[in-house]
PDB file of N, CA and C in Angstrom:
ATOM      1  N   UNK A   1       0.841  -1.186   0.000  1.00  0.00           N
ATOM      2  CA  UNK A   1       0.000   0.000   0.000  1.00  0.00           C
ATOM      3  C   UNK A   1       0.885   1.248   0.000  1.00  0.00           C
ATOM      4  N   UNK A   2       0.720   1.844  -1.376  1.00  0.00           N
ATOM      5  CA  UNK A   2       1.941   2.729  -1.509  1.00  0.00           C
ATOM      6  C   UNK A   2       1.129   4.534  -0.726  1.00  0.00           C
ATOM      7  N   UNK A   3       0.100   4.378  -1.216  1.00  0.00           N
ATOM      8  CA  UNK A   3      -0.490   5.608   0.006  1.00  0.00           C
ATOM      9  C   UNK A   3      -1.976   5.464   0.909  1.00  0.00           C
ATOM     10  N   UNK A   4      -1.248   5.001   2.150  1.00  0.00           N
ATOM     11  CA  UNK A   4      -2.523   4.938   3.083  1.00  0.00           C
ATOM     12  C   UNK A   4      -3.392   6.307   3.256  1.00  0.00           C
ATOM     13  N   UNK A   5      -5.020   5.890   3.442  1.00  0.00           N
ATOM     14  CA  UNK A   5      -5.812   6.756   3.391  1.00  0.00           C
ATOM     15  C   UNK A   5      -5.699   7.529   4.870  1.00  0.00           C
ATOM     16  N   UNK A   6      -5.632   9.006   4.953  1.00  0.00           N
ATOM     17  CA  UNK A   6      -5.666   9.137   6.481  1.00  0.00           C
ATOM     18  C   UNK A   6      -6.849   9.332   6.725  1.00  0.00           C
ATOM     19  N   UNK A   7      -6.914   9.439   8.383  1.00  0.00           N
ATOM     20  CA  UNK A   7      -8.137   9.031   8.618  1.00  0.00           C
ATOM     21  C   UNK A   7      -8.094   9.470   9.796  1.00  0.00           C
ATOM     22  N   UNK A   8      -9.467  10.695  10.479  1.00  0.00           N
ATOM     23  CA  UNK A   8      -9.121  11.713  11.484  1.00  0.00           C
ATOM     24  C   UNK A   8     -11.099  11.300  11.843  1.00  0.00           C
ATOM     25  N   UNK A   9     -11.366  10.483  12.903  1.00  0.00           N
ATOM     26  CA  UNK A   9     -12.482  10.520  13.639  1.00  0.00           C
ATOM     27  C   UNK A   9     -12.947  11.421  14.704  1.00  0.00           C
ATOM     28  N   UNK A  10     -13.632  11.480  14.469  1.00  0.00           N
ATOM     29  CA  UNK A  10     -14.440  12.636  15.447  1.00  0.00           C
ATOM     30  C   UNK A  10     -15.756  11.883  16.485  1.00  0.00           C
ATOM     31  N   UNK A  11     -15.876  12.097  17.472  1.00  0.00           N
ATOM     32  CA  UNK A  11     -16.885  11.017  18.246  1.00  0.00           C
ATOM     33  C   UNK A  11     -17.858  12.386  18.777  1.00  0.00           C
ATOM     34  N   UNK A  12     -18.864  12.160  18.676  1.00  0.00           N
ATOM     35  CA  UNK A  12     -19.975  13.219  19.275  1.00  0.00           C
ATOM     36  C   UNK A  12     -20.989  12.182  19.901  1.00  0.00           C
ATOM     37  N   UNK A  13     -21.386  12.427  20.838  1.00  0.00           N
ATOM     38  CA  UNK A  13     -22.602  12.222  21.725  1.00  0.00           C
ATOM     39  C   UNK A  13     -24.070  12.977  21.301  1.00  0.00           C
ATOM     40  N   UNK A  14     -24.595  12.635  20.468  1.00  0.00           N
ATOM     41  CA  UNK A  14     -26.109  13.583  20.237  1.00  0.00           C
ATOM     42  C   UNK A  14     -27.217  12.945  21.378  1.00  0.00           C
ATOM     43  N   UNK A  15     -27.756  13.633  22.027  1.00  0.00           N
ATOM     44  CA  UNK A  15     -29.104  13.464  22.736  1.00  0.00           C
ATOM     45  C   UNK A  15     -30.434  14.250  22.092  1.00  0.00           C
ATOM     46  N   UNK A  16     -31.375  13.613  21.602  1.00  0.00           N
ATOM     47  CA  UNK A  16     -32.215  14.329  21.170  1.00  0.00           C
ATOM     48  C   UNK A  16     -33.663  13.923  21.575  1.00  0.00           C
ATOM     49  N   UNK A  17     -34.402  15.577  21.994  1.00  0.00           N
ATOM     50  CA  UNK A  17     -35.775  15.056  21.980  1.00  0.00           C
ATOM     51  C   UNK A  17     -36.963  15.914  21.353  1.00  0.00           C
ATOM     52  N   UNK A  18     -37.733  15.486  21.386  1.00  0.00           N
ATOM     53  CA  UNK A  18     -38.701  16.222  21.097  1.00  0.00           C
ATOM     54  C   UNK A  18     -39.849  16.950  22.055  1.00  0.00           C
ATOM     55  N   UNK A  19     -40.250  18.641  21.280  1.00  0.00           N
ATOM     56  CA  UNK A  19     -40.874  19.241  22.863  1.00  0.00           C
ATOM     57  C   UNK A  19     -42.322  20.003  21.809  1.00  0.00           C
ATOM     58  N   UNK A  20     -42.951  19.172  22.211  1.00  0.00           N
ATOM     59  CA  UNK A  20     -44.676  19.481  21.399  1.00  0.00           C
ATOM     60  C   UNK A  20     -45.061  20.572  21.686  1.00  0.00           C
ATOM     61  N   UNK A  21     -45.055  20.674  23.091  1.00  0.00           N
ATOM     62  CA  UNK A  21     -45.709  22.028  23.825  1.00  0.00           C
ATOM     63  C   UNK A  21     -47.066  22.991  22.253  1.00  0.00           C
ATOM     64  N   UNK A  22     -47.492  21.799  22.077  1.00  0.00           N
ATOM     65  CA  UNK A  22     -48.994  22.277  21.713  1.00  0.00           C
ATOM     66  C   UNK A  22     -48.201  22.540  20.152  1.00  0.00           C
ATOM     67  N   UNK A  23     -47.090  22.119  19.498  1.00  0.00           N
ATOM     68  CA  UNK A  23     -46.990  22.617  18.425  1.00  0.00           C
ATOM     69  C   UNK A  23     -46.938  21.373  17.421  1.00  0.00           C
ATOM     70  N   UNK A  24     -47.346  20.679  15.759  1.00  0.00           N
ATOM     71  CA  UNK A  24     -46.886  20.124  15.312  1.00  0.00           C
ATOM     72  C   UNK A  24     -46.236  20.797  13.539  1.00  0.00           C
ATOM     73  N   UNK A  25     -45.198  20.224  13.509  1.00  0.00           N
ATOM     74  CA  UNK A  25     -44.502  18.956  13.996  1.00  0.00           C
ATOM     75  C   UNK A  25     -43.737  19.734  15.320  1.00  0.00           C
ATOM     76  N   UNK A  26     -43.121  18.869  16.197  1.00  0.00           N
ATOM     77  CA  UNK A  26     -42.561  19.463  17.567  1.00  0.00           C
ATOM     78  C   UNK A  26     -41.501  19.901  17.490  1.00  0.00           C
ATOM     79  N   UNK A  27     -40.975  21.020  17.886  1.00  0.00           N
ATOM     80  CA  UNK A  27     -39.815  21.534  18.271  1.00  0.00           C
ATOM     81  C   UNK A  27     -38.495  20.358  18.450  1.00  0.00           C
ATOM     82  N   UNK A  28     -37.226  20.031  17.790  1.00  0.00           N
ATOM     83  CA  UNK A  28     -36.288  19.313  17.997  1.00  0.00           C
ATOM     84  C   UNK A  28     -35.058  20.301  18.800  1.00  0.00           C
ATOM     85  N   UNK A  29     -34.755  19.409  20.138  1.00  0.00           N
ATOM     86  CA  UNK A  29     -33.680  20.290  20.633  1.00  0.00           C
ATOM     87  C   UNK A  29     -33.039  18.975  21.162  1.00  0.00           C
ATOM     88  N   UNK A  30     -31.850  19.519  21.807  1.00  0.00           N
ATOM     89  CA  UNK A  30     -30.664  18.364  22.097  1.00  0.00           C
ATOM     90  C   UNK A  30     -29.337  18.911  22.486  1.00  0.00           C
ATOM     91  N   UNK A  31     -28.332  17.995  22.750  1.00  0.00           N
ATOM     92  CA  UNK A  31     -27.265  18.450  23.142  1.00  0.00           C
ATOM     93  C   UNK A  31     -26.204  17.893  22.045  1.00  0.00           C
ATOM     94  N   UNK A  32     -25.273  18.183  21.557  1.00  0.00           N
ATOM     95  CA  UNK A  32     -24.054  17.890  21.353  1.00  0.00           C
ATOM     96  C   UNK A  32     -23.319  17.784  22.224  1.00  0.00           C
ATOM     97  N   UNK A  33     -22.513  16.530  22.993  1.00  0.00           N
ATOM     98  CA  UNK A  33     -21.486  16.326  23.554  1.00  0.00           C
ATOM     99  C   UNK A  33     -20.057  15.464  22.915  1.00  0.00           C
ATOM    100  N   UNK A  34     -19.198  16.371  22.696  1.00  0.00           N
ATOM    101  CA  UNK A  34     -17.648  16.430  21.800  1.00  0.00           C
ATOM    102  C   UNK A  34     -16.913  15.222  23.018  1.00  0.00           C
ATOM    103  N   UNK A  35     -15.822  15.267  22.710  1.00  0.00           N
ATOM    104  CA  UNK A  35     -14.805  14.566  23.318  1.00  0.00           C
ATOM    105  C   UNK A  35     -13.926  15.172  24.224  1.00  0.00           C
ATOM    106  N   UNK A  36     -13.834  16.688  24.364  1.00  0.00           N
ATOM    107  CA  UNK A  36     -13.372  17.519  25.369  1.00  0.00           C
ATOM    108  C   UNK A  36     -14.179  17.244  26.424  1.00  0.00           C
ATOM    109  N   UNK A  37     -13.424  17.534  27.869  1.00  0.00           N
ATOM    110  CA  UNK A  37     -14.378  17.534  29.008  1.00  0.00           C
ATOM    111  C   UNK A  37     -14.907  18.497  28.881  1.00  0.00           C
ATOM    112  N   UNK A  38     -16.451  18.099  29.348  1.00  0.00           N
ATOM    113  CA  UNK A  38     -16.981  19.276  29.825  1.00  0.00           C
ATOM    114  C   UNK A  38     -17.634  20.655  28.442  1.00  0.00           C
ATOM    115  N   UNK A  39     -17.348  19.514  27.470  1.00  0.00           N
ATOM    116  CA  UNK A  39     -17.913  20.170  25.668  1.00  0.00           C
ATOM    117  C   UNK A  39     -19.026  19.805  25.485  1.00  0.00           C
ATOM    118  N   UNK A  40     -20.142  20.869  26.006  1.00  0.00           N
ATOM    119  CA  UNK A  40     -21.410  20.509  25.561  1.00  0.00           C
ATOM    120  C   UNK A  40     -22.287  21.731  25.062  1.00  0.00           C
ATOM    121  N   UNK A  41     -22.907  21.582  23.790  1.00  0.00           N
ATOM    122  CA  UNK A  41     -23.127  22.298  23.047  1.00  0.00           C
ATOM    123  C   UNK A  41     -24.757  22.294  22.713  1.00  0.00           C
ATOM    124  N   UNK A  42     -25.890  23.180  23.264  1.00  0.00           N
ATOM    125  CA  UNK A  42     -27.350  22.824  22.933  1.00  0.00           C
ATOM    126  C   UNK A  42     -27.787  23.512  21.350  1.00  0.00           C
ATOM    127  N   UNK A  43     -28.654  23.070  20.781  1.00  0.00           N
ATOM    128  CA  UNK A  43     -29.022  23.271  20.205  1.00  0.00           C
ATOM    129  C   UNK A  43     -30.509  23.022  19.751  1.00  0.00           C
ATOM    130  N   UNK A  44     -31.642  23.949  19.346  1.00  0.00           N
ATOM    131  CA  UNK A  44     -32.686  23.919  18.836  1.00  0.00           C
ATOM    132  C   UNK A  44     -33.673  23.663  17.820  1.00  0.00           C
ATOM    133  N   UNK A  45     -32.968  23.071  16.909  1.00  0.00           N
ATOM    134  CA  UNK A  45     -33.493  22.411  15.411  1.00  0.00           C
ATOM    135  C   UNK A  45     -32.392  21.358  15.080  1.00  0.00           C
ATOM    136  N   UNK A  46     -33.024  20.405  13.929  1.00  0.00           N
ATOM    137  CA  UNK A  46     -32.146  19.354  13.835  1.00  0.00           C
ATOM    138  C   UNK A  46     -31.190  20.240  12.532  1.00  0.00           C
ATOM    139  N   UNK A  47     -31.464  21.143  11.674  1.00  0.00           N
ATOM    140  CA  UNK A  47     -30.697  21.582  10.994  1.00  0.00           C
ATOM    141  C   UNK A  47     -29.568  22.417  11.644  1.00  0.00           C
ATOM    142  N   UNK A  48     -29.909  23.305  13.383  1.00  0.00           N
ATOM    143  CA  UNK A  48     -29.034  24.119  13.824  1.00  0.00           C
ATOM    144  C   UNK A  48     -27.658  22.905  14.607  1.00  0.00           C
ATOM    145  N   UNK A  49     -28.307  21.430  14.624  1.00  0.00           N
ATOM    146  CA  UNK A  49     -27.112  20.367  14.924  1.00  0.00           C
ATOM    147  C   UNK A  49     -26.517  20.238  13.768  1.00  0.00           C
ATOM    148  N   UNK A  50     -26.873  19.818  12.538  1.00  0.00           N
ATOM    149  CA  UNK A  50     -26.515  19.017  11.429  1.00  0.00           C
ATOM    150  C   UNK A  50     -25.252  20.143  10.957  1.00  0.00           C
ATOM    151  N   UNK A  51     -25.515  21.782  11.467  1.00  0.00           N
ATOM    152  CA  UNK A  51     -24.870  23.174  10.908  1.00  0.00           C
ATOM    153  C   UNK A  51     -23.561  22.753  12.262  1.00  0.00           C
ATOM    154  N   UNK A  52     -24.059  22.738  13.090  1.00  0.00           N
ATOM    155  CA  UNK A  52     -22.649  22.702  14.316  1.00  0.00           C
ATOM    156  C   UNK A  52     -21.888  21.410  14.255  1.00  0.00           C
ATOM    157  N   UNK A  53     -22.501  20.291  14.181  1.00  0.00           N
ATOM    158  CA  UNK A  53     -21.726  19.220  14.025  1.00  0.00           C
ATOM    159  C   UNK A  53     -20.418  18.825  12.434  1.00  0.00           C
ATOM    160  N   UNK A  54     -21.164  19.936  11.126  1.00  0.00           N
ATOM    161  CA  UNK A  54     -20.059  19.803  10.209  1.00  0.00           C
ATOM    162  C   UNK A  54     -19.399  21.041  10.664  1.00  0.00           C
ATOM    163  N   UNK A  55     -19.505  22.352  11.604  1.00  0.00           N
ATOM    164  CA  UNK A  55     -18.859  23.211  12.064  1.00  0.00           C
ATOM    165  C   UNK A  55     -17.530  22.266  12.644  1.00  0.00           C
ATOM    166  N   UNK A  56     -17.504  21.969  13.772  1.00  0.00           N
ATOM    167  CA  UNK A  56     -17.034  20.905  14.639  1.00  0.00           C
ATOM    168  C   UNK A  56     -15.756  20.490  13.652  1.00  0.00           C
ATOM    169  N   UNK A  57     -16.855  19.703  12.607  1.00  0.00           N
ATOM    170  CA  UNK A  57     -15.449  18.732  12.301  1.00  0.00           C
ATOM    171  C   UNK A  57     -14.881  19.267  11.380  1.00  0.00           C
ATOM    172  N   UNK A  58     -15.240  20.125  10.358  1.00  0.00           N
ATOM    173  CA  UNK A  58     -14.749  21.196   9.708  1.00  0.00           C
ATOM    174  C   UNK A  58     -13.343  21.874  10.571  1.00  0.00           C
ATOM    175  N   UNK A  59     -13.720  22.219  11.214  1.00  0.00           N
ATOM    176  CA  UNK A  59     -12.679  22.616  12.245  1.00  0.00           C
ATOM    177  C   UNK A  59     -11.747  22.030  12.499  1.00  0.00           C
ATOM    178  N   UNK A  60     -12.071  20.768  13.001  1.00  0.00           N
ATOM    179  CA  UNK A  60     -11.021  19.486  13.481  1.00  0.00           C
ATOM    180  C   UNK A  60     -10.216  19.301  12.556  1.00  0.00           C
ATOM    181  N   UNK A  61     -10.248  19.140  11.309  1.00  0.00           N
ATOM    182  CA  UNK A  61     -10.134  19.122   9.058  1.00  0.00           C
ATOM    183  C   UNK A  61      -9.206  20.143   9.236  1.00  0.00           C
ATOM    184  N   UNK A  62      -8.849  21.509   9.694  1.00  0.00           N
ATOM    185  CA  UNK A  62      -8.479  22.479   9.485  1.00  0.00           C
ATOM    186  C   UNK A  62      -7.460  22.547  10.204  1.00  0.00           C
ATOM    187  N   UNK A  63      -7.399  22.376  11.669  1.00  0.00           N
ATOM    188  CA  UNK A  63      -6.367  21.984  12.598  1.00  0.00           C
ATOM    189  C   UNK A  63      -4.900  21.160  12.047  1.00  0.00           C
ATOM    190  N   UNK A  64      -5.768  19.993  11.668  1.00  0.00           N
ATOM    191  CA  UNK A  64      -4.939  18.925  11.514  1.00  0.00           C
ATOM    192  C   UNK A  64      -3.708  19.365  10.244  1.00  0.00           C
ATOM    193  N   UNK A  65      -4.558  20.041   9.124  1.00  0.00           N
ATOM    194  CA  UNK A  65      -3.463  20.252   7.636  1.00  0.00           C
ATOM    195  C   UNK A  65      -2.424  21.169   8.169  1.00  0.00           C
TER     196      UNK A  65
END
């Protein structure tokens, strides 16, 4: 194998729930928890996670080069 692929994982913890409070479809909120202590990140729509979590590793991508 003349060039191994690199390869940079990222581990996140998502908790997610849903909060009706009289609305449909229901409000999605949750936490992001990273691999730093004590890295926890809330968020209020599943698009405002899906936006922080390629933030995140975008980041991590950027570090590393």
């Amino acid at each position: 194998m003349n060039n191994p692929i690199k390869r940079r994982t990222c581990v996140y913890v998502v908790r997610i729930w849903a909060e009706y409070l009289n609305e449909q479809p229901p409000c999605w909120r949750g936490i992001i928890e990273g691999s730093e202590p004590g890295e926890k990140v809330p968020f209020t729509s599943l698009e405002e996670m899906r936006d922080m979590i390629v933030q995140k590793t975008l980041s991590v991508i950027h570090i590393e080069e």
